[in-house]
PDB file of N, CA and C in Angstrom:
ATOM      1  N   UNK A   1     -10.317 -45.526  -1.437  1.00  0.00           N
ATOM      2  CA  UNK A   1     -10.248 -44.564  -0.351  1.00  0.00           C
ATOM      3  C   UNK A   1      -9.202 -43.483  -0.617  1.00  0.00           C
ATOM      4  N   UNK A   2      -8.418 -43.403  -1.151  1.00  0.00           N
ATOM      5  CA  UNK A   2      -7.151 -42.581  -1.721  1.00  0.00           C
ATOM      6  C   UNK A   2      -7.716 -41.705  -2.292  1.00  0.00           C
ATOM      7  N   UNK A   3      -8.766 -41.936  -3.352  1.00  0.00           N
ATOM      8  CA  UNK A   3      -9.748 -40.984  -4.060  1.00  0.00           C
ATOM      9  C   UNK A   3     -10.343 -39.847  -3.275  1.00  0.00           C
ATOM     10  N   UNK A   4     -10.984 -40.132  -1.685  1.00  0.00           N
ATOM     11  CA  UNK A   4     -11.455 -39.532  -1.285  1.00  0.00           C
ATOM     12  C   UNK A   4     -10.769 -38.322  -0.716  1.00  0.00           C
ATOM     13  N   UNK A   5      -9.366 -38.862  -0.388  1.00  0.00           N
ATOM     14  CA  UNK A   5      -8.078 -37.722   0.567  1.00  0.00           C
ATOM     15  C   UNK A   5      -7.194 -37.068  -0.729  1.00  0.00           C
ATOM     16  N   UNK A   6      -7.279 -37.376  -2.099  1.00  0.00           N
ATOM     17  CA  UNK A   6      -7.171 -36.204  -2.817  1.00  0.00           C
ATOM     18  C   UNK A   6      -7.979 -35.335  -3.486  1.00  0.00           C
ATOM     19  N   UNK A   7      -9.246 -35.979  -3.236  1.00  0.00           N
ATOM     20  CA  UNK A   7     -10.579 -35.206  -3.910  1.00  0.00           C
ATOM     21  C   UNK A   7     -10.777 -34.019  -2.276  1.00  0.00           C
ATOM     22  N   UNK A   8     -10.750 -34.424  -1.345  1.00  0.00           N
ATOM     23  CA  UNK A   8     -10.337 -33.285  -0.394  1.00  0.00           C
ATOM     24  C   UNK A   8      -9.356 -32.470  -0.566  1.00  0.00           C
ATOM     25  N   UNK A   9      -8.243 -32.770  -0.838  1.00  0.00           N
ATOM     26  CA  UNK A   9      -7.040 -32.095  -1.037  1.00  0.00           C
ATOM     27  C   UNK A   9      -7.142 -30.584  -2.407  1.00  0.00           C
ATOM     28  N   UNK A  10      -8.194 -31.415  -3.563  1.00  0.00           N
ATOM     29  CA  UNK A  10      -8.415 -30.685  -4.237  1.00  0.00           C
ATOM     30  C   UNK A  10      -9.061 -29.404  -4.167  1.00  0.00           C
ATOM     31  N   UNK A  11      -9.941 -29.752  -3.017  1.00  0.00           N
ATOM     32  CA  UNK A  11     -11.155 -29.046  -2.745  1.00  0.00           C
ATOM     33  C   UNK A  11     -10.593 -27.978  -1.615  1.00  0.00           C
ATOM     34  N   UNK A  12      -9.864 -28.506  -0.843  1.00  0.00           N
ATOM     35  CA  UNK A  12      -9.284 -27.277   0.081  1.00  0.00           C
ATOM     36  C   UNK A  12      -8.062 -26.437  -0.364  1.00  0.00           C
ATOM     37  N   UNK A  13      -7.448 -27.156  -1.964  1.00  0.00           N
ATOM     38  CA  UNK A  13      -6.684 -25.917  -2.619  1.00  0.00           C
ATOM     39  C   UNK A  13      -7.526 -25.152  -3.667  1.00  0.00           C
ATOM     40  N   UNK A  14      -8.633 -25.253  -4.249  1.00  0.00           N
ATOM     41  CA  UNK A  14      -9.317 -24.770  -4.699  1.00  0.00           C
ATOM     42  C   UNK A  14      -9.992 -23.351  -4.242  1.00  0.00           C
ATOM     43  N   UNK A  15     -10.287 -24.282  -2.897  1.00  0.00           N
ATOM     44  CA  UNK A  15     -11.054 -22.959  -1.466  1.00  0.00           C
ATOM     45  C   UNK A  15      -9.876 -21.921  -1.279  1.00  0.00           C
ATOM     46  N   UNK A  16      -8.704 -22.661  -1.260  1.00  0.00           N
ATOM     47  CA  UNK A  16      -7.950 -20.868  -0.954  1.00  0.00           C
ATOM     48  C   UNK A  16      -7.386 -20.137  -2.014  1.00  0.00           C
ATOM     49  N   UNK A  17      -7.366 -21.050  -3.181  1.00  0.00           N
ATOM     50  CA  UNK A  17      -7.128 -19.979  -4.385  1.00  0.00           C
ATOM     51  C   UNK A  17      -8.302 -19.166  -4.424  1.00  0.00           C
ATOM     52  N   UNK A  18      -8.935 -19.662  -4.631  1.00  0.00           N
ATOM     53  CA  UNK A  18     -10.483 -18.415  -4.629  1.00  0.00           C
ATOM     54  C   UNK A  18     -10.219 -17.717  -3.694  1.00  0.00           C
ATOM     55  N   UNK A  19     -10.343 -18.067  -2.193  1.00  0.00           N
ATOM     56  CA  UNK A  19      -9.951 -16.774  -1.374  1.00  0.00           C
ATOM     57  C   UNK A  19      -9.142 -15.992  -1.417  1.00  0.00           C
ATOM     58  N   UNK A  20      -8.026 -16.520  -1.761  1.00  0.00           N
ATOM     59  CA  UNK A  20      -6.900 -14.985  -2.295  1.00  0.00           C
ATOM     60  C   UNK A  20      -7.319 -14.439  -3.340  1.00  0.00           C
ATOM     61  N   UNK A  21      -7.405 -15.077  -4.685  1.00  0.00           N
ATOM     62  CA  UNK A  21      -7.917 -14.000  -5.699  1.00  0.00           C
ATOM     63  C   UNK A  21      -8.669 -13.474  -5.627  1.00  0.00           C
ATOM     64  N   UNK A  22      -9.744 -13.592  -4.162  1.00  0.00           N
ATOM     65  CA  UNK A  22     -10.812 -12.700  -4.020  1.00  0.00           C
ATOM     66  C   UNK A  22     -10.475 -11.486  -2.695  1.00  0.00           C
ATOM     67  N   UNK A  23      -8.988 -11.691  -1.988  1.00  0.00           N
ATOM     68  CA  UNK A  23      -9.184 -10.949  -1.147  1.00  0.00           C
ATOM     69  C   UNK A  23      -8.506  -9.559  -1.763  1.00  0.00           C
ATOM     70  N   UNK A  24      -9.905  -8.767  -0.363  1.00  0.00           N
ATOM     71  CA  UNK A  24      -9.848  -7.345  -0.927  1.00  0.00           C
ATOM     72  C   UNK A  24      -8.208  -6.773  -1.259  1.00  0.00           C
ATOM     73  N   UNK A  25      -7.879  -6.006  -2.166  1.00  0.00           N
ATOM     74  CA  UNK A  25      -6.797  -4.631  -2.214  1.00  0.00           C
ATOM     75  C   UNK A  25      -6.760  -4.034  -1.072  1.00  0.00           C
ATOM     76  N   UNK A  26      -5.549  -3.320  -0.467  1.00  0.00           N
ATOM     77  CA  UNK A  26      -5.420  -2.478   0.215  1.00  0.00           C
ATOM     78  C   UNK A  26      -6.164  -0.903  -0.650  1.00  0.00           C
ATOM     79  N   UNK A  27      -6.738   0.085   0.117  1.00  0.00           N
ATOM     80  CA  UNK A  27      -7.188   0.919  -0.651  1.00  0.00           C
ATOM     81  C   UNK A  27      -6.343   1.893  -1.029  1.00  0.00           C
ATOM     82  N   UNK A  28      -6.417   2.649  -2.246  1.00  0.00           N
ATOM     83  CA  UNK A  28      -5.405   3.531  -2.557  1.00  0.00           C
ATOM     84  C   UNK A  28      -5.315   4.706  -1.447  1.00  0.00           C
ATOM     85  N   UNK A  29      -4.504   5.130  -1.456  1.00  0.00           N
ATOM     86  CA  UNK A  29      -3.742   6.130  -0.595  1.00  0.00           C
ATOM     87  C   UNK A  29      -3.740   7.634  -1.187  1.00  0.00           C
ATOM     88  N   UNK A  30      -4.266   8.538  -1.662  1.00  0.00           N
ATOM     89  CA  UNK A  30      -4.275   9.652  -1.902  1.00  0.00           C
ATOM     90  C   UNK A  30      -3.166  10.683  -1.135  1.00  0.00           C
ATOM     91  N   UNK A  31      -1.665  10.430  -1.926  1.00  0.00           N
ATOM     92  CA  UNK A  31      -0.868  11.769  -0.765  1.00  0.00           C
ATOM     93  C   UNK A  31      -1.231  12.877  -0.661  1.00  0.00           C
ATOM     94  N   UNK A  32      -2.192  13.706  -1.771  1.00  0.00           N
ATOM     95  CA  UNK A  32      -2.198  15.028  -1.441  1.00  0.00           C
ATOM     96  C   UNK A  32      -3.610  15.185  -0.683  1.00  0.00           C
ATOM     97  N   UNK A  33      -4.112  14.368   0.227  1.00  0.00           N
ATOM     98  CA  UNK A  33      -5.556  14.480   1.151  1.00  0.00           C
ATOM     99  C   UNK A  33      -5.270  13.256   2.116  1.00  0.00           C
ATOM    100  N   UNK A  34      -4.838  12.478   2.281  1.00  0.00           N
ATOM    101  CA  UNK A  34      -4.090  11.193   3.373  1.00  0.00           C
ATOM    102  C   UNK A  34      -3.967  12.172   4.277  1.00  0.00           C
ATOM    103  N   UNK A  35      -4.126  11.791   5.755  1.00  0.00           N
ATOM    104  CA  UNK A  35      -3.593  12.222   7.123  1.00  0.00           C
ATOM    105  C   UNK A  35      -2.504  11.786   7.517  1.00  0.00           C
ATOM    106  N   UNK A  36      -2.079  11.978   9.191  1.00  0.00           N
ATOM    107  CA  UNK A  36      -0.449  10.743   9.475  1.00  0.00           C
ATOM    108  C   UNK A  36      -1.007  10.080   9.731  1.00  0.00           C
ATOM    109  N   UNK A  37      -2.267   9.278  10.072  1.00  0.00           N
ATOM    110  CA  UNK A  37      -2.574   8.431  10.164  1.00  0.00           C
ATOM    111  C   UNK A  37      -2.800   7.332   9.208  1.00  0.00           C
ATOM    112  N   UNK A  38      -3.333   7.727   8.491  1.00  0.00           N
ATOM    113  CA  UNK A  38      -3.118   6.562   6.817  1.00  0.00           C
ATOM    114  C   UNK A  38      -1.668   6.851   6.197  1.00  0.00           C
ATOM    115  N   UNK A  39      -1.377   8.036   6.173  1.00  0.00           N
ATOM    116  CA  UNK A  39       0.120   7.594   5.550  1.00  0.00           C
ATOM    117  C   UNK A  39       1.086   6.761   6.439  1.00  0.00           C
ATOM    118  N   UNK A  40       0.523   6.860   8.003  1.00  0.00           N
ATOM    119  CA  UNK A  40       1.875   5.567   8.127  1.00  0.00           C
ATOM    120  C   UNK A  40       1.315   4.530   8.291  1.00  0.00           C
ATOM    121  N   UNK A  41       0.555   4.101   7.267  1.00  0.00           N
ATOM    122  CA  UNK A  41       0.250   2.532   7.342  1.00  0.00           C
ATOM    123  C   UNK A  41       0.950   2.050   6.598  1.00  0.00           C
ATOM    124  N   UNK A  42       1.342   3.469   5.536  1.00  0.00           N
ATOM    125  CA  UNK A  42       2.379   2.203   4.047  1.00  0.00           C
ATOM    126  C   UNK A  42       3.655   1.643   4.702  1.00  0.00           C
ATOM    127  N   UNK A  43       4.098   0.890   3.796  1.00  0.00           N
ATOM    128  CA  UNK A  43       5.461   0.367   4.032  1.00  0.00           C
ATOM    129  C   UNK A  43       6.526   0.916   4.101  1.00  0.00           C
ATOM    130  N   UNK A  44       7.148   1.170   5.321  1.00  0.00           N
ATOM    131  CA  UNK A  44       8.355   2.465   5.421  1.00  0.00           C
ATOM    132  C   UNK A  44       8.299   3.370   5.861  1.00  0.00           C
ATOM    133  N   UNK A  45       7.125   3.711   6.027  1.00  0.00           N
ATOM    134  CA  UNK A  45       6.680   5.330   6.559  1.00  0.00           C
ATOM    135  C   UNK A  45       5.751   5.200   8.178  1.00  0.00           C
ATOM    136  N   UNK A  46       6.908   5.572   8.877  1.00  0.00           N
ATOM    137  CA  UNK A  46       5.977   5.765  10.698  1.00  0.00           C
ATOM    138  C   UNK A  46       5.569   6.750  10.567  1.00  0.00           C
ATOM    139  N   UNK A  47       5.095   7.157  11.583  1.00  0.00           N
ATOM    140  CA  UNK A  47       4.547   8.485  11.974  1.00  0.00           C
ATOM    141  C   UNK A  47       5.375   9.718  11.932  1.00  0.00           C
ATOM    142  N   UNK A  48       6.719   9.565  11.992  1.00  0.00           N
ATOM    143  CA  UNK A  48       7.416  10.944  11.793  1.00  0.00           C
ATOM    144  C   UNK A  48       7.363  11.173  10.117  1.00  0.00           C
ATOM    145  N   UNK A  49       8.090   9.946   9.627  1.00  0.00           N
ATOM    146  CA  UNK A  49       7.626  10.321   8.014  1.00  0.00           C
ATOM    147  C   UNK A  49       6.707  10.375   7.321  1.00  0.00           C
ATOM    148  N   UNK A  50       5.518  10.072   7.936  1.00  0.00           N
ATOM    149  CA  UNK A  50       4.169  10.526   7.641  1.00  0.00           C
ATOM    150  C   UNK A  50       3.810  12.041   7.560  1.00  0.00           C
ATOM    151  N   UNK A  51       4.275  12.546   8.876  1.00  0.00           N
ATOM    152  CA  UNK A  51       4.409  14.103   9.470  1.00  0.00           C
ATOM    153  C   UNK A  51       5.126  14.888   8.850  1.00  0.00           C
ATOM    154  N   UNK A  52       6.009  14.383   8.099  1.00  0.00           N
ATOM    155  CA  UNK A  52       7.096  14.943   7.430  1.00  0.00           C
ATOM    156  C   UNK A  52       6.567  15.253   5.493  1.00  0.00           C
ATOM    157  N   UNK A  53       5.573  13.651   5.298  1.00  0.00           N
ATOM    158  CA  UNK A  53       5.072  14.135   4.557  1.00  0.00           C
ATOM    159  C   UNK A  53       3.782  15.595   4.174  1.00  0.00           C
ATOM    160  N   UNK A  54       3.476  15.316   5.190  1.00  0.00           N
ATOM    161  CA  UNK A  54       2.084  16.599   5.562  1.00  0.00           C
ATOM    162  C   UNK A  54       2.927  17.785   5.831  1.00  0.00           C
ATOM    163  N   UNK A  55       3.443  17.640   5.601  1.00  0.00           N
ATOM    164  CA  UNK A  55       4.661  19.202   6.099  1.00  0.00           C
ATOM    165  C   UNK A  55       4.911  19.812   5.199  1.00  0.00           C
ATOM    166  N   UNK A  56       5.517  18.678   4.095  1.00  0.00           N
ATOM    167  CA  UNK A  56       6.314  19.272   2.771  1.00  0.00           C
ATOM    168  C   UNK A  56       5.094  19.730   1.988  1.00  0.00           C
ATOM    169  N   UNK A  57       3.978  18.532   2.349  1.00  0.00           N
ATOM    170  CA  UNK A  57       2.830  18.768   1.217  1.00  0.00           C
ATOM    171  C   UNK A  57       1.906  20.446   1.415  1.00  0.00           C
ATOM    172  N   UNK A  58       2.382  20.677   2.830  1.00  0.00           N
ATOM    173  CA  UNK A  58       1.714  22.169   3.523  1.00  0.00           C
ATOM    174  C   UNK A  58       2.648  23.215   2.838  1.00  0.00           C
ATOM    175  N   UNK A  59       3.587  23.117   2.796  1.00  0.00           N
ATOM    176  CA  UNK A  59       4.738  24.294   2.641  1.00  0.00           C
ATOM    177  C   UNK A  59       5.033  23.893   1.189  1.00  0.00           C
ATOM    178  N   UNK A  60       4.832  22.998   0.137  1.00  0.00           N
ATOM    179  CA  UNK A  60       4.853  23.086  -1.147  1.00  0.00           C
ATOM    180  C   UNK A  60       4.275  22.823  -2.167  1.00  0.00           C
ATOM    181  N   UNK A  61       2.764  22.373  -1.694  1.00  0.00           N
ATOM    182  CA  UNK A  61       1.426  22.423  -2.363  1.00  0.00           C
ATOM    183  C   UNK A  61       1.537  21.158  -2.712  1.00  0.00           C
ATOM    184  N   UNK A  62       0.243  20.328  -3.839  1.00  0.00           N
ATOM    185  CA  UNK A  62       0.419  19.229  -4.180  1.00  0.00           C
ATOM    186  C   UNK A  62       1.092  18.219  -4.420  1.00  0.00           C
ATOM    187  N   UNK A  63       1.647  17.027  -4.274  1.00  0.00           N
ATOM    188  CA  UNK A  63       2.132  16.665  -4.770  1.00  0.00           C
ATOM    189  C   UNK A  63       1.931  16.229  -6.457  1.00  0.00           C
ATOM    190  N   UNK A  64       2.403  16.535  -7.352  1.00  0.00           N
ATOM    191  CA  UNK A  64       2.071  16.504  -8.865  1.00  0.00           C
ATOM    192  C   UNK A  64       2.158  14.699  -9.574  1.00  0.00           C
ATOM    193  N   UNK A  65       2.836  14.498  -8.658  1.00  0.00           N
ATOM    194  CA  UNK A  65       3.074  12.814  -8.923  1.00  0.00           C
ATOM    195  C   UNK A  65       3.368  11.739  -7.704  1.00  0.00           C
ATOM    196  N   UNK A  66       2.914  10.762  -7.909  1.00  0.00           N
ATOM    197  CA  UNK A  66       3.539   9.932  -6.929  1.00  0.00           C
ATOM    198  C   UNK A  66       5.115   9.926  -6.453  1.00  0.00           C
ATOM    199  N   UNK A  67       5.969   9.531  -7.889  1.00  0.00           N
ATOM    200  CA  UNK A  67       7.319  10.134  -7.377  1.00  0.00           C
ATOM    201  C   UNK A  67       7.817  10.934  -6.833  1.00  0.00           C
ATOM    202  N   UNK A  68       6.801  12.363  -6.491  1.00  0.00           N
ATOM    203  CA  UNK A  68       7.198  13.251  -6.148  1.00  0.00           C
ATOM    204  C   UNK A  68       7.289  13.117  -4.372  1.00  0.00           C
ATOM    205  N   UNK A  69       6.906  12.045  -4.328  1.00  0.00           N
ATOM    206  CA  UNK A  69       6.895  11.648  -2.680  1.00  0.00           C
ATOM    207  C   UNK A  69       8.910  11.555  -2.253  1.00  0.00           C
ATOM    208  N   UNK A  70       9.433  11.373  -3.103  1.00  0.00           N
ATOM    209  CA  UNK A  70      10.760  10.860  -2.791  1.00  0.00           C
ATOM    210  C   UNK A  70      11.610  12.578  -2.986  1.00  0.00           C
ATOM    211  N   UNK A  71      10.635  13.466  -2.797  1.00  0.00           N
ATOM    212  CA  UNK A  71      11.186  14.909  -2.391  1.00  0.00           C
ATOM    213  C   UNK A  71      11.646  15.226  -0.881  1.00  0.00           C
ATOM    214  N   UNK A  72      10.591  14.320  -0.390  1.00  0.00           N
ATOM    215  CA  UNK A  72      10.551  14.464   1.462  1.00  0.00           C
ATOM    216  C   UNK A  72      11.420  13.829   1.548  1.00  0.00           C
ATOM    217  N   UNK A  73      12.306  14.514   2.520  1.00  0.00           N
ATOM    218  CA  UNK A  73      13.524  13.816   3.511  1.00  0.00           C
ATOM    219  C   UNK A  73      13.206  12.865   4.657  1.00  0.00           C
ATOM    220  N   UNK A  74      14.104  11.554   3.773  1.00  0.00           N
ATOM    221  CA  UNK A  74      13.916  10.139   4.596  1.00  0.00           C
ATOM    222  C   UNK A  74      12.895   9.346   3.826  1.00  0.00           C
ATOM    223  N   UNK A  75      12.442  10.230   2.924  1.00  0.00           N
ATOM    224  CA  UNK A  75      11.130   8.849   1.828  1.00  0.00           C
ATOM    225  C   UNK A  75      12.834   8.920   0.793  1.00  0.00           C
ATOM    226  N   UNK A  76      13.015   7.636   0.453  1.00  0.00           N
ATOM    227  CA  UNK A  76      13.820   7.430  -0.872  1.00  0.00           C
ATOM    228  C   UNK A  76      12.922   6.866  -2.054  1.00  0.00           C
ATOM    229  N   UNK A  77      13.688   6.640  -3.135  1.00  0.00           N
ATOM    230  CA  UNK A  77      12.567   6.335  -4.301  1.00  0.00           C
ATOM    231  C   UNK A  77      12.411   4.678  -4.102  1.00  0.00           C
ATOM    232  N   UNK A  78      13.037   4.140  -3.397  1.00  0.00           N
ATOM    233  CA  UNK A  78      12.684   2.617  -2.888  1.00  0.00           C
ATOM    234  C   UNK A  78      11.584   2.804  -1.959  1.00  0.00           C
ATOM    235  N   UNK A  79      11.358   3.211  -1.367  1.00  0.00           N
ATOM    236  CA  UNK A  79      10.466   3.163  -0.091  1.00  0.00           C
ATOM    237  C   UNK A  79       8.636   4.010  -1.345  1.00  0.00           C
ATOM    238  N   UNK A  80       9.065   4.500  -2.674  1.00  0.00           N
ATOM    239  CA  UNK A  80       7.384   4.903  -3.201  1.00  0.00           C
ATOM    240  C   UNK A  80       7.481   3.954  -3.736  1.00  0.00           C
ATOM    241  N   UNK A  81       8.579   3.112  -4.614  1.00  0.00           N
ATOM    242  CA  UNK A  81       8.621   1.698  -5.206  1.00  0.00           C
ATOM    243  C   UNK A  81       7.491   0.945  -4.393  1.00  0.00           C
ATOM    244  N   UNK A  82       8.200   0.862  -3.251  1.00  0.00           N
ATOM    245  CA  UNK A  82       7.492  -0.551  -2.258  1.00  0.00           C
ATOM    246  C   UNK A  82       5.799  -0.014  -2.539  1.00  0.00           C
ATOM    247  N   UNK A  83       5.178   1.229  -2.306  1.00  0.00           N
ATOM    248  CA  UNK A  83       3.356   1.699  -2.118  1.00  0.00           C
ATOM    249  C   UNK A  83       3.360   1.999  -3.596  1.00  0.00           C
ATOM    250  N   UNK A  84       4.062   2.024  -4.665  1.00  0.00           N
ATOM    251  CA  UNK A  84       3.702   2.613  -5.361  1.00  0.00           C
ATOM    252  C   UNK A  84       1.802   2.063  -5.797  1.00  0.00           C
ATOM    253  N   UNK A  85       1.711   1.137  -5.724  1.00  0.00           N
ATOM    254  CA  UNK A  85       0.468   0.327  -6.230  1.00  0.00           C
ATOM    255  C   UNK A  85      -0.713   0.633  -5.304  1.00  0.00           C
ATOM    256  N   UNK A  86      -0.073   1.514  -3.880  1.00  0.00           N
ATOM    257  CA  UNK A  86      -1.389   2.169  -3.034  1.00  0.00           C
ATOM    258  C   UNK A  86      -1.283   3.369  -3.096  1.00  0.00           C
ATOM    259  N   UNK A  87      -0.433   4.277  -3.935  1.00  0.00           N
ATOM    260  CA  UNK A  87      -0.695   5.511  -3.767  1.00  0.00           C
ATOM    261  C   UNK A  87      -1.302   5.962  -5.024  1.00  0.00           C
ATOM    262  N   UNK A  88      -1.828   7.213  -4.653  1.00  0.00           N
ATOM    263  CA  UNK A  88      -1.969   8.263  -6.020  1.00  0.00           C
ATOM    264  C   UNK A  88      -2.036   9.374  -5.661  1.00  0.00           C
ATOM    265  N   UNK A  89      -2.012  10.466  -6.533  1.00  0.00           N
ATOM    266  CA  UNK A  89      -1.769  11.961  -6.185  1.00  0.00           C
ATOM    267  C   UNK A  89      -2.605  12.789  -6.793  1.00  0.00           C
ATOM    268  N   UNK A  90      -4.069  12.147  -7.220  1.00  0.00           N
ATOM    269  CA  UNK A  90      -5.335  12.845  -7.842  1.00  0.00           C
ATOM    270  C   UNK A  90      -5.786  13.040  -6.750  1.00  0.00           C
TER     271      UNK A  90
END
């Protein structure tokens, strides 16, 4: 009977490794076409620094790189660290 409560055990760590390695990505984030509404979903960024990003991106054209997010006042280069893996700037 022991057989049976680790052959379960196996089977319900099995079931959630598969489910994580299968759950979806967050989708990438495009800064130079993102609204304030998707930009403050990332990590760090509310709605004012969202706004703040659409501001800089209005008054100084594309952003050319992701890093270039840590131009806007109040994004630091820790805070594109944390999204770097949801943003891009194509």
């Amino acid at each position: 009977m022991k057989h049976t409560g680790i052959l379960a055990t196996l089977v319900l760590l099995f079931s959630l490794a598969t489910g994580f390695a299968h759950a979806e990505q967050p989708a990438t984030i495009n800064i130079n076409q993102a609204d304030v509404a998707t930009l403050a979903t990332l990590n760090g960024i509310g709605e004012s620094k969202a706004e703040a990003i659409v501001a800089y991106r209005s008054e100084n054209g594309p952003f050319q790189s992701v890093e270039d997010l840590a131009n806007v006042k109040g994004i630091g280069a820790r805070t594109v660290e944390r999204n770097a893996d949801r943003l891009s700037a194509e």
